[in-house]
N, C-alpha and C. Protein backbone atom coordinates (compact mmCIF):
# COMPACT_ATOMS: atom_id res chain seq x y z
N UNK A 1 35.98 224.41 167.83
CA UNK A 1 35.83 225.41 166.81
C UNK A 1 35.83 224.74 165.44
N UNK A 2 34.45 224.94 164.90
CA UNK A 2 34.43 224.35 163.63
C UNK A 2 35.48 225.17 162.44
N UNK A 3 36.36 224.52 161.49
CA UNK A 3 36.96 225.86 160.36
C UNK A 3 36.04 225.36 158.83
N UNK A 4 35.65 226.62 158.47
CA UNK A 4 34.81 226.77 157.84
C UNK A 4 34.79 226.76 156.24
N UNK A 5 34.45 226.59 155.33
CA UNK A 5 34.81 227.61 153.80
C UNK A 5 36.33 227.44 153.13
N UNK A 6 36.53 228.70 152.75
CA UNK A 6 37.94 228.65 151.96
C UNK A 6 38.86 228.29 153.30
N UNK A 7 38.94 228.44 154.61
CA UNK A 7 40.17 228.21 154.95
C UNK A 7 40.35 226.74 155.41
N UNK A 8 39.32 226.08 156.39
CA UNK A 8 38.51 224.35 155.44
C UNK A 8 39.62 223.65 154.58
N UNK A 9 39.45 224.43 153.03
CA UNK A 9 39.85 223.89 152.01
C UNK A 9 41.26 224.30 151.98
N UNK A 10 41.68 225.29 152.93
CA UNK A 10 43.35 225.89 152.24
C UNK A 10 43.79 224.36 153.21
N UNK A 11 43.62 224.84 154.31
CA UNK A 11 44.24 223.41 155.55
C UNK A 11 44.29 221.68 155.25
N UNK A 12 43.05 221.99 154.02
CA UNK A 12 43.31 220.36 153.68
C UNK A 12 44.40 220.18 152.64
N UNK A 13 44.82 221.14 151.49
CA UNK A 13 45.52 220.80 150.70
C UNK A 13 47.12 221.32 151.16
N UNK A 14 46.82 222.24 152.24
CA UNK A 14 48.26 222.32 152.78
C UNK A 14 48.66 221.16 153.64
N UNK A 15 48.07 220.10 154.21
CA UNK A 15 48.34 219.20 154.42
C UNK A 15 48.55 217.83 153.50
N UNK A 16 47.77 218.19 152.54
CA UNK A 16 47.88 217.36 151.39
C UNK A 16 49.29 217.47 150.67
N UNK A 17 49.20 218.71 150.68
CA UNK A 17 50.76 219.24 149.67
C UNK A 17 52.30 218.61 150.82
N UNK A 18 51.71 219.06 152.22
CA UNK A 18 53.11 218.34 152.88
C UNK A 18 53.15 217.19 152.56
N UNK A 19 52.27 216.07 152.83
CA UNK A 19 51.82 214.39 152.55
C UNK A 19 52.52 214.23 151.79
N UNK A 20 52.27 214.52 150.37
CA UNK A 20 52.78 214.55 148.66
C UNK A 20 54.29 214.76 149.10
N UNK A 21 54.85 216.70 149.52
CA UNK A 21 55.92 216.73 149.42
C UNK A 21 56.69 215.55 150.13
N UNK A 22 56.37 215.64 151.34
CA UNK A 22 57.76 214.47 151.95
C UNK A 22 57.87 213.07 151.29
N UNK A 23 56.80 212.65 150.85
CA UNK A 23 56.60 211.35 150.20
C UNK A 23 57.48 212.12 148.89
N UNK A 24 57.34 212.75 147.85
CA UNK A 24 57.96 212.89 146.93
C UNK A 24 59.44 213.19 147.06
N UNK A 25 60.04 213.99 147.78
CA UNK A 25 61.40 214.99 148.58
C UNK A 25 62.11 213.33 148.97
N UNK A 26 61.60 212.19 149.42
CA UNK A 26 62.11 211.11 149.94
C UNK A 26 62.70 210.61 149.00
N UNK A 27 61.55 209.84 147.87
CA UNK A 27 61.54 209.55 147.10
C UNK A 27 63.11 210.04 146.09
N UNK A 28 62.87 211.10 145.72
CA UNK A 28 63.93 212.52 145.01
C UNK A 28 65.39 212.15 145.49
N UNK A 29 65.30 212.29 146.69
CA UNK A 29 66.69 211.91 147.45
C UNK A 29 67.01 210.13 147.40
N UNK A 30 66.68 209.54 147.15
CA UNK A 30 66.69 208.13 147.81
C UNK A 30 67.52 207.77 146.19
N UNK A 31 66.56 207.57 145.00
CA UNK A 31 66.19 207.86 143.42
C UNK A 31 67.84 208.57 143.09
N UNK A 32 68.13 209.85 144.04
CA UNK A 32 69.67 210.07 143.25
C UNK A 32 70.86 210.10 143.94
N UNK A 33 70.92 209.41 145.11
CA UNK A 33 71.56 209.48 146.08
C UNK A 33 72.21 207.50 146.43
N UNK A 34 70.96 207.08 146.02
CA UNK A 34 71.19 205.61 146.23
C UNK A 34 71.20 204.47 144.83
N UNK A 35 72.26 203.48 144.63
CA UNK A 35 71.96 202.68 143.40
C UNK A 35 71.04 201.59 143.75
N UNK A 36 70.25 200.92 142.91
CA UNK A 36 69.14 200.00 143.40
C UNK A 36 70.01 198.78 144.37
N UNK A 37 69.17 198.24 144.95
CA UNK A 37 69.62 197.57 146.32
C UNK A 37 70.95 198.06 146.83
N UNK A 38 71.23 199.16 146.77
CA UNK A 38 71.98 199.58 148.02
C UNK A 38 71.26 199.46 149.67
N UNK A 39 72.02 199.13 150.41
CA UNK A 39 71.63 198.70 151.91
C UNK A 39 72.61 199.80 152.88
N UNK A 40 72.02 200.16 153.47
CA UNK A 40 72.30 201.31 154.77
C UNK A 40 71.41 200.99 155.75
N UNK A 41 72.07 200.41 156.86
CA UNK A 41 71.38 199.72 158.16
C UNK A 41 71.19 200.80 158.86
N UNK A 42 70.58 200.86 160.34
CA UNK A 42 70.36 201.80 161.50
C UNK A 42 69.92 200.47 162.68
N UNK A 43 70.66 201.07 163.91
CA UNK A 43 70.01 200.70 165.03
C UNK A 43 70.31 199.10 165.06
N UNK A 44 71.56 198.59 164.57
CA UNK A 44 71.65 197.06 164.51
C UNK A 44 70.84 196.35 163.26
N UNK A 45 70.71 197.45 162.14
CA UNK A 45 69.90 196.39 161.17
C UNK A 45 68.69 196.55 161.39
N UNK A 46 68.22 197.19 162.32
CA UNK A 46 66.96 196.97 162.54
C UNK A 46 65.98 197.98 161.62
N UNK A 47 66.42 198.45 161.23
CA UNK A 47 65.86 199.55 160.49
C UNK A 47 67.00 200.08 159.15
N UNK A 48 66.31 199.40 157.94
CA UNK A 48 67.41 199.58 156.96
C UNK A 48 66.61 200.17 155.73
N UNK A 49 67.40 200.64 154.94
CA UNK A 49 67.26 201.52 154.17
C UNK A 49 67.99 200.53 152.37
N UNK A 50 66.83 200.24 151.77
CA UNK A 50 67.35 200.06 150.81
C UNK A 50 66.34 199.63 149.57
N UNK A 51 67.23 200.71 148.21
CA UNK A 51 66.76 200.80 147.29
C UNK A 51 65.95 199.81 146.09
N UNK A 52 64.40 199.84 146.18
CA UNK A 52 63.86 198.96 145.31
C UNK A 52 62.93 199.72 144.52
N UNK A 53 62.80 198.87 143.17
CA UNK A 53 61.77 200.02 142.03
C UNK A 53 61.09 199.15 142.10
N UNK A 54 59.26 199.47 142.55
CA UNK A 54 58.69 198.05 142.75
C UNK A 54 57.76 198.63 141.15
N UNK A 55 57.57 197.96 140.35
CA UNK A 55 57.13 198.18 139.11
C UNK A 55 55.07 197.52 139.54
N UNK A 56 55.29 197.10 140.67
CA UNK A 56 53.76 196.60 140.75
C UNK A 56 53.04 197.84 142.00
N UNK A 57 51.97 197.00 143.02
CA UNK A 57 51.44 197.68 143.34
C UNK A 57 51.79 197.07 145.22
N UNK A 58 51.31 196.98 145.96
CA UNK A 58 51.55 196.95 147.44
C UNK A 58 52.05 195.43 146.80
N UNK A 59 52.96 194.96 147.56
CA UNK A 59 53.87 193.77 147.86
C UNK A 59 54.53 193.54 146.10
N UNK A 60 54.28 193.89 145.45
CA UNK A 60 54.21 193.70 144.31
C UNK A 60 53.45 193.13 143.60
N UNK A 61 52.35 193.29 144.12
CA UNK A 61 50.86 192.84 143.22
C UNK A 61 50.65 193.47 142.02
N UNK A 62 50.78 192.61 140.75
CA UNK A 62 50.43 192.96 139.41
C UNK A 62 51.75 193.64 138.94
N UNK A 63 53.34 193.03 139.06
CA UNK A 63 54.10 193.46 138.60
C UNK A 63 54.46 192.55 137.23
N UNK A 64 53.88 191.33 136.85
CA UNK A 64 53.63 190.69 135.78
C UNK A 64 52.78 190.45 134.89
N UNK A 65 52.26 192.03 135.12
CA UNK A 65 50.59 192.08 134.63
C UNK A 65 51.38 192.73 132.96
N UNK A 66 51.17 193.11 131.73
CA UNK A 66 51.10 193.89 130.99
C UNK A 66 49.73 194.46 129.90
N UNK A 67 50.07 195.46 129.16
CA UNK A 67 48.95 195.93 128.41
C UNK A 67 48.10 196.58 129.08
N UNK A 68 47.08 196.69 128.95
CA UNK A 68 46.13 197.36 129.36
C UNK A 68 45.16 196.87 130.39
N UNK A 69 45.70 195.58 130.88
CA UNK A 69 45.07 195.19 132.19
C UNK A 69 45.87 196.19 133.11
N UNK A 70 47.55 195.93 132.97
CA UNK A 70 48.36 197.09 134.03
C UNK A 70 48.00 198.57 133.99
N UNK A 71 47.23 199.07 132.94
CA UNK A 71 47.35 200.30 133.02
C UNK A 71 46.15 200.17 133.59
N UNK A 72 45.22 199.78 133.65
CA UNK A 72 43.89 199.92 134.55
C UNK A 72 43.84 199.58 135.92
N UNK A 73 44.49 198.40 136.07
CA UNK A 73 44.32 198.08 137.51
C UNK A 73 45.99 198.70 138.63
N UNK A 74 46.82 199.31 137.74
CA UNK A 74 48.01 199.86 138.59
C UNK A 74 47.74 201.79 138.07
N UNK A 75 47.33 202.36 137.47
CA UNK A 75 47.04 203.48 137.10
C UNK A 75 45.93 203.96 137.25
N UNK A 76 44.82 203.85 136.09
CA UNK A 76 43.92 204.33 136.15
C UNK A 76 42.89 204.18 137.63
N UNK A 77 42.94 202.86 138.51
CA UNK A 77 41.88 202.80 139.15
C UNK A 77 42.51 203.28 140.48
N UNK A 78 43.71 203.25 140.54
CA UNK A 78 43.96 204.10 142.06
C UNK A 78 43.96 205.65 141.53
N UNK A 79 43.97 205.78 140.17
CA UNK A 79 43.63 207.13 140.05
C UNK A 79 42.60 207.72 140.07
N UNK A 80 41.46 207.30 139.98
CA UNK A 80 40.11 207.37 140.40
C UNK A 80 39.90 206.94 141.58
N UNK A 81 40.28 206.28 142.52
CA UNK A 81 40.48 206.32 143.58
C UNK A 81 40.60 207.14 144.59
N UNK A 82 42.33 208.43 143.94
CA UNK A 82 42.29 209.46 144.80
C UNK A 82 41.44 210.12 144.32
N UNK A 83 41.10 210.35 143.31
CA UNK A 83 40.69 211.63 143.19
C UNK A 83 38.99 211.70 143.55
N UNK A 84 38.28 210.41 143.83
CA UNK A 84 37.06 210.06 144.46
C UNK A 84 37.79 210.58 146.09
N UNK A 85 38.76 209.93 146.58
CA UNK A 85 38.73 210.48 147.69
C UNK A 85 39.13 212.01 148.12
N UNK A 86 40.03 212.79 147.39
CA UNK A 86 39.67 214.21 147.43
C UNK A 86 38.37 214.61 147.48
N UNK A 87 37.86 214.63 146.17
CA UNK A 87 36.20 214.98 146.52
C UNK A 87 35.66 214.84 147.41
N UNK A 88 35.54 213.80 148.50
CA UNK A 88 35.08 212.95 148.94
C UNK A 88 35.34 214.54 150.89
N UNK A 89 36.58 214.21 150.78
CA UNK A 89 37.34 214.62 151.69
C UNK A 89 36.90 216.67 151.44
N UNK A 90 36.59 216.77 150.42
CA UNK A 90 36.23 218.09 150.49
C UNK A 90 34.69 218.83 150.36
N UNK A 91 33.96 217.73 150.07
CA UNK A 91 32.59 217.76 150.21
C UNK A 91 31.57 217.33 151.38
N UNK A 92 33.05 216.25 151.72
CA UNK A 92 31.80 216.00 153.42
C UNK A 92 32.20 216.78 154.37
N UNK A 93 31.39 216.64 155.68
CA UNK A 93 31.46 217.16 157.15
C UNK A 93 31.72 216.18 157.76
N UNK A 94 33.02 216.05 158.06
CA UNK A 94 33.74 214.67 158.62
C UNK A 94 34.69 215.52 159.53
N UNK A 95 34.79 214.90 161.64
CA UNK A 95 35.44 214.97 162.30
C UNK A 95 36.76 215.09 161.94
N UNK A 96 38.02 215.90 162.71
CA UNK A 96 38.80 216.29 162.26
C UNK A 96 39.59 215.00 162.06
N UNK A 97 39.63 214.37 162.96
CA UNK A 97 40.86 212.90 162.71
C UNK A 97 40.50 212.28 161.77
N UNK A 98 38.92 211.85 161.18
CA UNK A 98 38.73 211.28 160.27
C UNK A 98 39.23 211.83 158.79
N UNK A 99 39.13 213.20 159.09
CA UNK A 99 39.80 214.05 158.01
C UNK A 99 41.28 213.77 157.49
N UNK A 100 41.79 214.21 158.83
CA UNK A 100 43.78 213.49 158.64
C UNK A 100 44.05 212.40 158.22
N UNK A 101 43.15 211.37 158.84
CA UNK A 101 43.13 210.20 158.15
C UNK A 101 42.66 209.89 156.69
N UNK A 102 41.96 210.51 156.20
CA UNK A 102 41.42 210.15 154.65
C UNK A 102 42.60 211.49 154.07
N UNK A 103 42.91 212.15 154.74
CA UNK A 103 44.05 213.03 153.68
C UNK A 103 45.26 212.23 153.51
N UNK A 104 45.35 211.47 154.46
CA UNK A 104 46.59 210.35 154.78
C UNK A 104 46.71 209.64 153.63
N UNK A 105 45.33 209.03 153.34
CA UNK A 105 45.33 208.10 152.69
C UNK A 105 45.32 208.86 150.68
N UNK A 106 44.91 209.66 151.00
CA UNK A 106 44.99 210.43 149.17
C UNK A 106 45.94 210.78 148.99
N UNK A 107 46.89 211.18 150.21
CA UNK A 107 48.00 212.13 149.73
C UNK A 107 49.12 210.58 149.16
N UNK A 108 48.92 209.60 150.40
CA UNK A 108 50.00 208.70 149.88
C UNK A 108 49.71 207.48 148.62
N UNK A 109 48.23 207.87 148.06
CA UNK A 109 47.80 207.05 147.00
C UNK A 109 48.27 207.91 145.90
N UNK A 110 48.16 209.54 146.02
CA UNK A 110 48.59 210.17 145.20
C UNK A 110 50.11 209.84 144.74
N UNK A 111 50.95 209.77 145.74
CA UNK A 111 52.31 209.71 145.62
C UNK A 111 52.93 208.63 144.96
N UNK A 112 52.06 207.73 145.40
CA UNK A 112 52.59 206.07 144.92
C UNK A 112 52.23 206.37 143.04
N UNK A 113 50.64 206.29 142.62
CA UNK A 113 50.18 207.02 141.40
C UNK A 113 51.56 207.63 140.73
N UNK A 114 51.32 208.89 141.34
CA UNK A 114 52.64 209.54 140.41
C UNK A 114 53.38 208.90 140.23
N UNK A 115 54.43 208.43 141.14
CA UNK A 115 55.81 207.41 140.62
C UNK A 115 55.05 206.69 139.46
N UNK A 116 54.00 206.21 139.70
CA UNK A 116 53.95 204.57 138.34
C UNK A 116 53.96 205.60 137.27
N UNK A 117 52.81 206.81 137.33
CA UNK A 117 52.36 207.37 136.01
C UNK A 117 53.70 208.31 135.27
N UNK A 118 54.73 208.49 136.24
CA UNK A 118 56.12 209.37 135.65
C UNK A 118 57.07 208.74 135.56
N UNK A 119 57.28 207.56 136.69
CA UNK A 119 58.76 206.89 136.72
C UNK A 119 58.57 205.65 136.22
N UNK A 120 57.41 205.04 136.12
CA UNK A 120 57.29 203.62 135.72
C UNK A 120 57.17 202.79 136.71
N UNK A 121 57.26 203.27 137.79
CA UNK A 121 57.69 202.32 139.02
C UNK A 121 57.41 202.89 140.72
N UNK A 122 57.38 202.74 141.49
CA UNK A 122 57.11 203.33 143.07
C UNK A 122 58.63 202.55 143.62
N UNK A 123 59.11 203.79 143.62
CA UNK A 123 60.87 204.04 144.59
C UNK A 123 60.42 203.49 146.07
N UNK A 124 60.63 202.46 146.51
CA UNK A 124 60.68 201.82 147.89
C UNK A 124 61.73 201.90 148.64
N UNK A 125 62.36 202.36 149.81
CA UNK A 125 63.32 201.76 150.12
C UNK A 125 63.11 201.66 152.29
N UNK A 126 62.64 201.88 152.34
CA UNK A 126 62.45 201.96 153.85
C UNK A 126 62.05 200.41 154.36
N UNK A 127 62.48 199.25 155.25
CA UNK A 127 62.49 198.13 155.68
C UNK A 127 62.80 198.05 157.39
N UNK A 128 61.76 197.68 158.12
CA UNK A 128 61.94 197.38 159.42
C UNK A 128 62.18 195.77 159.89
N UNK A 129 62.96 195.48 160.66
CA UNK A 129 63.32 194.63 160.85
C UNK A 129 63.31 193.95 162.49
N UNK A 130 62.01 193.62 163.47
CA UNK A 130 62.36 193.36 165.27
C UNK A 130 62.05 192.38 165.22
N UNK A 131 62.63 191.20 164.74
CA UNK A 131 62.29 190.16 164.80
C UNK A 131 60.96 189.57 164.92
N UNK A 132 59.98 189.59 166.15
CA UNK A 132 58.91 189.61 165.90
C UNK A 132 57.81 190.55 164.84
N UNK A 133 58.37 191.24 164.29
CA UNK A 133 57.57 192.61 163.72
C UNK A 133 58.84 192.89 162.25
N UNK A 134 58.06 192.33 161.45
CA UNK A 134 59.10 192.67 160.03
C UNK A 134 58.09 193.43 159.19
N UNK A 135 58.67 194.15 158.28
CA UNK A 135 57.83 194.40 156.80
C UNK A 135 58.13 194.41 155.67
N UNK A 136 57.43 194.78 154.43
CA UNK A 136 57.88 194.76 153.36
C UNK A 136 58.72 195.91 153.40
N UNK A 137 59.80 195.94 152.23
CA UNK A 137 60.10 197.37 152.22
C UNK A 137 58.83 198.53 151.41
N UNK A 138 59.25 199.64 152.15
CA UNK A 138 58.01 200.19 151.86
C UNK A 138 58.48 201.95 151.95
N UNK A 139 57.86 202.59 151.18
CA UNK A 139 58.30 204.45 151.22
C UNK A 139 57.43 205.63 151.97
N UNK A 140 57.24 206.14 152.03
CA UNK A 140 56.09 207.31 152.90
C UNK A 140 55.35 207.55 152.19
N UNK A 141 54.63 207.45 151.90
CA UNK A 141 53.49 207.30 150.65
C UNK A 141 52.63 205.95 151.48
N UNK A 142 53.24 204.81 151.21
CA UNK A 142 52.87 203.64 152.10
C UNK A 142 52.61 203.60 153.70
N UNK A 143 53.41 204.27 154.31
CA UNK A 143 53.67 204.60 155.49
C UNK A 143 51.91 205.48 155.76
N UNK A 144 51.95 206.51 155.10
CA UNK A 144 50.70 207.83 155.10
C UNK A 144 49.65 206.83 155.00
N UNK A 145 49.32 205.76 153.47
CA UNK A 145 48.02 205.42 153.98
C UNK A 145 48.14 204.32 154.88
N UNK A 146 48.99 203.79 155.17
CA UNK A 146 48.89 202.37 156.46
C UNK A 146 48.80 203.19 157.57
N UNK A 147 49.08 204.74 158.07
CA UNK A 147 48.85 205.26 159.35
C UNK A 147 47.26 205.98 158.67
N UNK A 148 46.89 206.60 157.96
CA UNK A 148 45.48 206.86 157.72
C UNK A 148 44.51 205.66 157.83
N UNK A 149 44.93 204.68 157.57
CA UNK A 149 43.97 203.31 157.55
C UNK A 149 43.85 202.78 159.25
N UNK A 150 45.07 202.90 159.43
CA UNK A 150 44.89 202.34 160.96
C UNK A 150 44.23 203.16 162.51
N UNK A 151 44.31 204.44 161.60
CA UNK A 151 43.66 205.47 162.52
C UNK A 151 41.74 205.66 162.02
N UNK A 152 41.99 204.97 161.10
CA UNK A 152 40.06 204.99 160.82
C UNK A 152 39.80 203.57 162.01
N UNK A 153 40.78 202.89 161.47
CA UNK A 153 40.37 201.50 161.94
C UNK A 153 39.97 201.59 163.68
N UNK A 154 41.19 202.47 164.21
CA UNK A 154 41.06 202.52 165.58
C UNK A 154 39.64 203.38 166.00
N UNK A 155 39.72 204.15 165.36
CA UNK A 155 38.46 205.39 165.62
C UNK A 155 36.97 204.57 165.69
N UNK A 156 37.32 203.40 164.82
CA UNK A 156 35.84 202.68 164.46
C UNK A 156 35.72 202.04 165.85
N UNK A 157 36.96 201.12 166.26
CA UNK A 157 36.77 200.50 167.10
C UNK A 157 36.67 201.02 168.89
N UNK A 158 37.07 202.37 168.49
CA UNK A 158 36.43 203.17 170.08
C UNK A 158 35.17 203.73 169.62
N UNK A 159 34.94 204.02 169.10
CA UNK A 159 33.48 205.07 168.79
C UNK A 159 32.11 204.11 169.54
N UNK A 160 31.71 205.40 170.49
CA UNK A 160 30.86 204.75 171.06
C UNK A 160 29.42 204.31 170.10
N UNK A 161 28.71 203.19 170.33
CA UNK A 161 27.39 202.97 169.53
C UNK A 161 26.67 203.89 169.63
N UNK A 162 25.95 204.11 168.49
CA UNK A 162 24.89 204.65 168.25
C UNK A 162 23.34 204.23 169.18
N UNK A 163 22.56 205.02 169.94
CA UNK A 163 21.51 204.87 169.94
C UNK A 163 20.66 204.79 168.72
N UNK A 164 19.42 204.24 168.85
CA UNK A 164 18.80 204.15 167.66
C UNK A 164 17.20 204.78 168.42
């Protein structure tokens, strides 16, 4: 069942708006609840919880940038970014997973955005730890587009070929 028109568009931004909220609601709680590098383990350490203001962009790329190179390449261009991909996401006829997945990815570009453009900074605190399998610390925002990215990625790599 194809969904059509206005309700189409209500389903994408009510999913958009959850994306945003929990990424933001995390954020909110983490921000007044926790002092920076505070550490709260789970599961043997393996999963810890702790507070970082990353002032750059994924790993901290361009956190020693200033002037108006930072405001272009940490602001303005992931802000044109989402908002190319909203459009993007509400103008095409794109399968439903591909959909979840590119909402994945706006809602948690949106989220990251906001923090720089209000707080100065993107509130991180989430860190996995299985020995073989580590990461940066990282927040739901990050989480949304690394699972939107990896679900295009997979989709590409089953999708059967095209006849020509």
């Amino acid at each position: 069942m194809k969904i059509k028109g206005f309700l189409r568009v209500v389903l994408i931004f009510l999913i958009l708006g959850l994306n945003i909220g929990c990424d933001q609601v995390s954020k909110s709680i983490v921000r007044h609840k926790m002092t920076e590098y505070t550490y709260i383990g789970f599961l043997h350490n393996h999963i810890t919880f702790n507070r970082v203001e990353n002032s750059g962009a994924f790993l901290s790329f361009g956190d020693s940038l200033s002037g108006p190179l930072r405001m272009i390449l940490l602001n303005i261009l992931p802000l044109i970014a989402v908002v190319f991909g909203l459009v993007f996401i509400l103008t095409r006829t794109l399968n439903r997973l591909t959909l979840f997945a590119v909402i994945l990815i706006v809602g948690g570009g949106f989220g990251n955005v906001y923090d720089r453009i209000m707080h100065g900074s993107v509130t991180d605190f989430m860190h996995i730890n299985f020995i073989i399998f580590q990461t940066g610390i990282f927040n739901v925002a990050d989480l949304s587009i690394t699972t939107g990215v990896i679900i295009l990625l997979i989709q590409n790599l089953v999708k059967k070929p095209e006849v020509a």
